[in-house]
PDB file of N, CA and C in Angstrom:
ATOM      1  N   UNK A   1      18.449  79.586 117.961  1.00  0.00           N
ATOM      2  CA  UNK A   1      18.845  80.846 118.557  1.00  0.00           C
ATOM      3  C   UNK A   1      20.355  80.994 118.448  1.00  0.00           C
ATOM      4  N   UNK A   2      20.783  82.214 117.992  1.00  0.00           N
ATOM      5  CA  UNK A   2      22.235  82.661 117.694  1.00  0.00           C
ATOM      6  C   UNK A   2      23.244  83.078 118.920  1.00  0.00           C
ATOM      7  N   UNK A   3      24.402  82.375 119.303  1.00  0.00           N
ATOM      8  CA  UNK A   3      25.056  83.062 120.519  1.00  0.00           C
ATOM      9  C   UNK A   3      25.290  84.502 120.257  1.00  0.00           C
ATOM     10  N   UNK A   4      25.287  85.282 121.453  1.00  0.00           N
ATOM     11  CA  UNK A   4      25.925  86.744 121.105  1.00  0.00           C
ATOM     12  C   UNK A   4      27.042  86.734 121.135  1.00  0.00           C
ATOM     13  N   UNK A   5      27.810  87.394 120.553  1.00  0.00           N
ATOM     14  CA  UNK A   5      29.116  87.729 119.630  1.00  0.00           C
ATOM     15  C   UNK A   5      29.936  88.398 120.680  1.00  0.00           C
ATOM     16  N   UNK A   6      30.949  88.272 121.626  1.00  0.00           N
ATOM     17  CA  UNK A   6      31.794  89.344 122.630  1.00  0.00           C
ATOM     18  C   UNK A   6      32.679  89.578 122.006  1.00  0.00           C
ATOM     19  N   UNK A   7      33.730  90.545 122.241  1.00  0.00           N
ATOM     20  CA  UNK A   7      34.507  90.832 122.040  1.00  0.00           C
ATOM     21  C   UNK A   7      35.434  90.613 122.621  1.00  0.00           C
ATOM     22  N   UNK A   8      37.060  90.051 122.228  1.00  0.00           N
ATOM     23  CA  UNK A   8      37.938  89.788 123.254  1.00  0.00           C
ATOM     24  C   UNK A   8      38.805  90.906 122.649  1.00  0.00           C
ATOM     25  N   UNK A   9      39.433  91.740 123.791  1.00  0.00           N
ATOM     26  CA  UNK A   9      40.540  92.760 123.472  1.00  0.00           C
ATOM     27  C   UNK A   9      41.238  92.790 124.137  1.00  0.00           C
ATOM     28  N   UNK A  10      42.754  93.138 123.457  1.00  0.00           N
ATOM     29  CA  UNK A  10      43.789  92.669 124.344  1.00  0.00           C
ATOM     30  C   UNK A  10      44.890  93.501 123.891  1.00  0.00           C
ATOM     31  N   UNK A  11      45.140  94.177 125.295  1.00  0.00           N
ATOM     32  CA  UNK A  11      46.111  95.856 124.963  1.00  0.00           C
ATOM     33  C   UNK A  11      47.686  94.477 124.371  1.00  0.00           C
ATOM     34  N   UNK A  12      47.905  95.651 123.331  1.00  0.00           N
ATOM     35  CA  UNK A  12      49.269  95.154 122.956  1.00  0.00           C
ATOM     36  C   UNK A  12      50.565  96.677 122.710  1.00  0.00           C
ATOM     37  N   UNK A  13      49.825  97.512 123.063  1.00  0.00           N
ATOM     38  CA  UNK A  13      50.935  98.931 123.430  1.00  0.00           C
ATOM     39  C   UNK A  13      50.722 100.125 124.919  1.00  0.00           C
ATOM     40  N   UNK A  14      51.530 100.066 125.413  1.00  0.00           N
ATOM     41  CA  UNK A  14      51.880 100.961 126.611  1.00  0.00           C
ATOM     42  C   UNK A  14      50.916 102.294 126.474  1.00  0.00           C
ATOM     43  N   UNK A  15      50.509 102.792 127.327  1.00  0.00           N
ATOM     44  CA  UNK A  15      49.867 104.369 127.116  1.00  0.00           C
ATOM     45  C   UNK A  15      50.637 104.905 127.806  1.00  0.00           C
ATOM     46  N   UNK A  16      51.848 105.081 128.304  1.00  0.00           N
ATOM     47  CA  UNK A  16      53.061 105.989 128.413  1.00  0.00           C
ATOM     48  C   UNK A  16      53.390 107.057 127.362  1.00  0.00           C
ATOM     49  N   UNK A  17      53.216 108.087 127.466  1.00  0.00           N
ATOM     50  CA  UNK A  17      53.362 109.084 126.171  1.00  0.00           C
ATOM     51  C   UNK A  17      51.740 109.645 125.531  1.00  0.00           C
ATOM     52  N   UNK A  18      50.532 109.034 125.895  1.00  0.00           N
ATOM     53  CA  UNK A  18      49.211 109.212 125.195  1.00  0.00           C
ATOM     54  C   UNK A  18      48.537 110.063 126.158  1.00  0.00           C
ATOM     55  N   UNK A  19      47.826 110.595 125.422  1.00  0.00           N
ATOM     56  CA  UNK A  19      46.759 111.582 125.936  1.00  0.00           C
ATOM     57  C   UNK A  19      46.351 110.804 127.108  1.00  0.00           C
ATOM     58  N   UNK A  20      45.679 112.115 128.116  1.00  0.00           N
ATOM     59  CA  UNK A  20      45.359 111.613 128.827  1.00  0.00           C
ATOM     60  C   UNK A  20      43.617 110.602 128.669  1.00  0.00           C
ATOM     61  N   UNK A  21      42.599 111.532 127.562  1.00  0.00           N
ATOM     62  CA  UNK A  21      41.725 110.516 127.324  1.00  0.00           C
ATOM     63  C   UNK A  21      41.479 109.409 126.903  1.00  0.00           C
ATOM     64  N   UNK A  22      42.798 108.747 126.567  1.00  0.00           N
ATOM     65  CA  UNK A  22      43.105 107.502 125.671  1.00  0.00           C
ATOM     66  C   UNK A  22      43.406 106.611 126.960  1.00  0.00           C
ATOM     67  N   UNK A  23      43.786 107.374 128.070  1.00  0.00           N
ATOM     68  CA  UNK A  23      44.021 106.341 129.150  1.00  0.00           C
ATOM     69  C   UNK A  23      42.992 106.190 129.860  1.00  0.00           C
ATOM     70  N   UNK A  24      42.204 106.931 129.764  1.00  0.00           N
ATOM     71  CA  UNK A  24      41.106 106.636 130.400  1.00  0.00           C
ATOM     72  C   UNK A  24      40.472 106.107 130.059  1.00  0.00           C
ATOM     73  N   UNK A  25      39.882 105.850 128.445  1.00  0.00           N
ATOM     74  CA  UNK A  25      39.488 105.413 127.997  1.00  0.00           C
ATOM     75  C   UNK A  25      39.815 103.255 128.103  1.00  0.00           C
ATOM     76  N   UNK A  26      41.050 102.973 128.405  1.00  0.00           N
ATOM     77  CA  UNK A  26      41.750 101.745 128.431  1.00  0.00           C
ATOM     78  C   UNK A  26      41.381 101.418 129.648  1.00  0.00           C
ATOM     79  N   UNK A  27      41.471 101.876 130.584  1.00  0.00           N
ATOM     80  CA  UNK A  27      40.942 101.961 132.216  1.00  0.00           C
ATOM     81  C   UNK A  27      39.365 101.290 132.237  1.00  0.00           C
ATOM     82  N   UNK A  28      38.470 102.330 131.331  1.00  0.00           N
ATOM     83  CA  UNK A  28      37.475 101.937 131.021  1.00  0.00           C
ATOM     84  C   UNK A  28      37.049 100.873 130.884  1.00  0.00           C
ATOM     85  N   UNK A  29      38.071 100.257 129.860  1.00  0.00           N
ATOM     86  CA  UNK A  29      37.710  98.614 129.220  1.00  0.00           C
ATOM     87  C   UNK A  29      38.184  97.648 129.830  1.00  0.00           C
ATOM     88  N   UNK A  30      38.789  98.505 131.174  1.00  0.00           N
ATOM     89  CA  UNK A  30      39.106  97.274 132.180  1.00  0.00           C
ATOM     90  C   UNK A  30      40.760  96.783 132.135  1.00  0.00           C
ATOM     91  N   UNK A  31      41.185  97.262 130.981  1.00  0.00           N
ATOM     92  CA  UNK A  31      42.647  97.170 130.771  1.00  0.00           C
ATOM     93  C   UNK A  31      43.383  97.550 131.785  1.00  0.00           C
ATOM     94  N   UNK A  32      44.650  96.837 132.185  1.00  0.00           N
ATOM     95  CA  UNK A  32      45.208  97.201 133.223  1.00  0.00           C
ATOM     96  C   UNK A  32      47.268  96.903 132.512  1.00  0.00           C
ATOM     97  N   UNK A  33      47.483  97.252 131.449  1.00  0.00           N
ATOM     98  CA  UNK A  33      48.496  97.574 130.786  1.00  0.00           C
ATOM     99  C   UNK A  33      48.656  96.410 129.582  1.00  0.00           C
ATOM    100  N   UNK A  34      49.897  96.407 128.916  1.00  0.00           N
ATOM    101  CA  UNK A  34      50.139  95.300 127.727  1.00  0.00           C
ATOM    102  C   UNK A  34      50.533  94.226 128.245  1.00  0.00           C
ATOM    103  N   UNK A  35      49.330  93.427 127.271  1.00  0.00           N
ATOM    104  CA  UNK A  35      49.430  91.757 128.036  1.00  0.00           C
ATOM    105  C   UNK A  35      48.480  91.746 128.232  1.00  0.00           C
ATOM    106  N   UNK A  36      47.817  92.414 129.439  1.00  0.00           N
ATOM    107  CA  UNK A  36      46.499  91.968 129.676  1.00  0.00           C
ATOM    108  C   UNK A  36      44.954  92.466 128.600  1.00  0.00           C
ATOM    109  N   UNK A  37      44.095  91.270 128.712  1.00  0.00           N
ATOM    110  CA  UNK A  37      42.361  91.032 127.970  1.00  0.00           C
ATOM    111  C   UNK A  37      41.615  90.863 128.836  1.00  0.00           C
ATOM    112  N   UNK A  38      40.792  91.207 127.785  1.00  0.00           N
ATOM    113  CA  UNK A  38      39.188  91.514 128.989  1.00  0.00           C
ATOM    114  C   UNK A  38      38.165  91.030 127.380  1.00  0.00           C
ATOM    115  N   UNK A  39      37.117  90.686 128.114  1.00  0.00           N
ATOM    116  CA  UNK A  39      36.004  90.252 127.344  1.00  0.00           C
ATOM    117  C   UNK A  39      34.719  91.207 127.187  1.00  0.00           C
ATOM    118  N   UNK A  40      34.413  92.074 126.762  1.00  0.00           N
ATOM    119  CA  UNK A  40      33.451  92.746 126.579  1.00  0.00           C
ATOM    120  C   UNK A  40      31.959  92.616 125.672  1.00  0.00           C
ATOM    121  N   UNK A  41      31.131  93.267 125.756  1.00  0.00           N
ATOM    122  CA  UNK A  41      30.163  93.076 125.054  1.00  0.00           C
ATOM    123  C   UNK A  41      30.080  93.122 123.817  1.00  0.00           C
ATOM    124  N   UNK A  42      29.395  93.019 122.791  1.00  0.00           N
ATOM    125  CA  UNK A  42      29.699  93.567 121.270  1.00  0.00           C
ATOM    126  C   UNK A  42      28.503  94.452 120.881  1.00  0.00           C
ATOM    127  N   UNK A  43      28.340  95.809 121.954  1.00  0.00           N
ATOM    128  CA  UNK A  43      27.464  97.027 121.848  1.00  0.00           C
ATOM    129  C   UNK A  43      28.160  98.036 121.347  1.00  0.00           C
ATOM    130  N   UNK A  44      27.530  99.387 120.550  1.00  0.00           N
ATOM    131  CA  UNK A  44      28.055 100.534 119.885  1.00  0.00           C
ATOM    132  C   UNK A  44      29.003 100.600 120.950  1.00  0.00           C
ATOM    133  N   UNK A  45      28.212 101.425 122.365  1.00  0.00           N
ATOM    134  CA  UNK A  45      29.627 101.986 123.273  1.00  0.00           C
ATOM    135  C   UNK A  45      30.915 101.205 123.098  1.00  0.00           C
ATOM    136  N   UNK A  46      30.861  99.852 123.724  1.00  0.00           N
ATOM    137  CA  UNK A  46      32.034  99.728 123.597  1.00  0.00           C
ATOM    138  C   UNK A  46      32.685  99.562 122.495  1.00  0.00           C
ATOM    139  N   UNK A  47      32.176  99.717 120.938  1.00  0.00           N
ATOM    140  CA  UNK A  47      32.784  99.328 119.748  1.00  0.00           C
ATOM    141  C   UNK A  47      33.334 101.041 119.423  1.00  0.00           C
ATOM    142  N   UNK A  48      33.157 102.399 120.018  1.00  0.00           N
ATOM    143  CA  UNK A  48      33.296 103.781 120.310  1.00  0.00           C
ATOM    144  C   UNK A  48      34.377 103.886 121.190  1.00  0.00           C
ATOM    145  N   UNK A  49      34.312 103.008 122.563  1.00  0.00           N
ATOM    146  CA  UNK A  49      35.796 103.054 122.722  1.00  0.00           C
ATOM    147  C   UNK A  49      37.048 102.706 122.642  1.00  0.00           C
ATOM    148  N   UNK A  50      36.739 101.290 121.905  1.00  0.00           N
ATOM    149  CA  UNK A  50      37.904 100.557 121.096  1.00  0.00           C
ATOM    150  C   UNK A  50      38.390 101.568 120.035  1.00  0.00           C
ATOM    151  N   UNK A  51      37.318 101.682 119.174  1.00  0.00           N
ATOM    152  CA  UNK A  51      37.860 102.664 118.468  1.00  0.00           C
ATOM    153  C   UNK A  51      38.782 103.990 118.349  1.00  0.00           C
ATOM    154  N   UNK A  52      38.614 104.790 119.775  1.00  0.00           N
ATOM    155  CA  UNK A  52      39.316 105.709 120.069  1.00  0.00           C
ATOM    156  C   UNK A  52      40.578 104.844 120.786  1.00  0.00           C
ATOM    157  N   UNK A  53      40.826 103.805 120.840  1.00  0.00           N
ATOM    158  CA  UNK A  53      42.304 103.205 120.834  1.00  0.00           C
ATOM    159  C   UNK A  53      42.706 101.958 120.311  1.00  0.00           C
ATOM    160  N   UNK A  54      42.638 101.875 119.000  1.00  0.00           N
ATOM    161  CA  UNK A  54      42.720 100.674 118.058  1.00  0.00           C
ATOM    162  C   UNK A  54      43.994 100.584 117.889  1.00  0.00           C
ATOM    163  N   UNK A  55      45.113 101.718 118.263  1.00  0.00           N
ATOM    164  CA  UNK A  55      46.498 101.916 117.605  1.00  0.00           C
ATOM    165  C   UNK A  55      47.088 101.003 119.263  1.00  0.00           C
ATOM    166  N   UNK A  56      46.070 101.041 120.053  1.00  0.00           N
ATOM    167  CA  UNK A  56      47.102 100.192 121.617  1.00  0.00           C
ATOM    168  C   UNK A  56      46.758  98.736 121.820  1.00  0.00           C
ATOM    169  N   UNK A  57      45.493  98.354 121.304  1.00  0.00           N
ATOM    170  CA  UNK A  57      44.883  97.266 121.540  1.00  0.00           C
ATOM    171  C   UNK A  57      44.496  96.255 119.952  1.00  0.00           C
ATOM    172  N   UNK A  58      44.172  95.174 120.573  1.00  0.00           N
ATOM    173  CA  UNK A  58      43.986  93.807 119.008  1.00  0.00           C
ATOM    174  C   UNK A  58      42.572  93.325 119.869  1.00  0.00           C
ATOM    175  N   UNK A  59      41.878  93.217 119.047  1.00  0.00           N
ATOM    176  CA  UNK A  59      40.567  93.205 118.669  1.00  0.00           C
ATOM    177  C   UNK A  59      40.035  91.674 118.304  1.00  0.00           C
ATOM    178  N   UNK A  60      39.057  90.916 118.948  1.00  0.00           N
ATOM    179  CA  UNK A  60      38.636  89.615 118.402  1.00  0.00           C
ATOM    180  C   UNK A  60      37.597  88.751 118.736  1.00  0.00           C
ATOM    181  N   UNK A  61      36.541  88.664 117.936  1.00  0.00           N
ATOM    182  CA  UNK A  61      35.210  88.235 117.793  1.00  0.00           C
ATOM    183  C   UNK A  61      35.449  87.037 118.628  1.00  0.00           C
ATOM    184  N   UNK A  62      34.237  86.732 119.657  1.00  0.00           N
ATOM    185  CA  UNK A  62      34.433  85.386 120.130  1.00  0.00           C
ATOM    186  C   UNK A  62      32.992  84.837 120.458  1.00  0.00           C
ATOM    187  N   UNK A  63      32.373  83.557 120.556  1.00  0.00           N
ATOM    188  CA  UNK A  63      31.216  83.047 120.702  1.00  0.00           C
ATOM    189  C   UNK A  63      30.831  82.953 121.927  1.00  0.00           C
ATOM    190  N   UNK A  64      30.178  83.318 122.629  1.00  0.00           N
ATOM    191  CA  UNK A  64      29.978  83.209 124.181  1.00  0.00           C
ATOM    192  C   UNK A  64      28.605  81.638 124.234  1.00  0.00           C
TER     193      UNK A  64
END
């Protein structure tokens, strides 16, 4: 049996200056500014809202 795959993401730019749905969106993922990661699932949704902020955050496969 295969571990499932999480995602570790980890804001590396400020949302000072960004739309307001881009912050919400970071809020979402649990982000609480640059510096801080959070571990998420590796489902569409959340691979939909990374996506709508790939330009603030770094992205990285991990084995649970």
């Amino acid at each position: 049996m295969t571990t499932p795959v999480k995602l570790q993401v980890k804001q590396v730019a400020s949302t000072i200056g960004r739309p307001h749905p881009q912050r919400l969106v970071i809020r979402g993922l649990g982000l609480r500014g640059p510096g801080s990661e959070v571990t998420v699932e590796n489902t569409p949704s959340f691979r939909g809202m990374i996506k709508k902020v790939l330009h603030l955050v770094k992205v990285e496969e991990v084995k649970s």
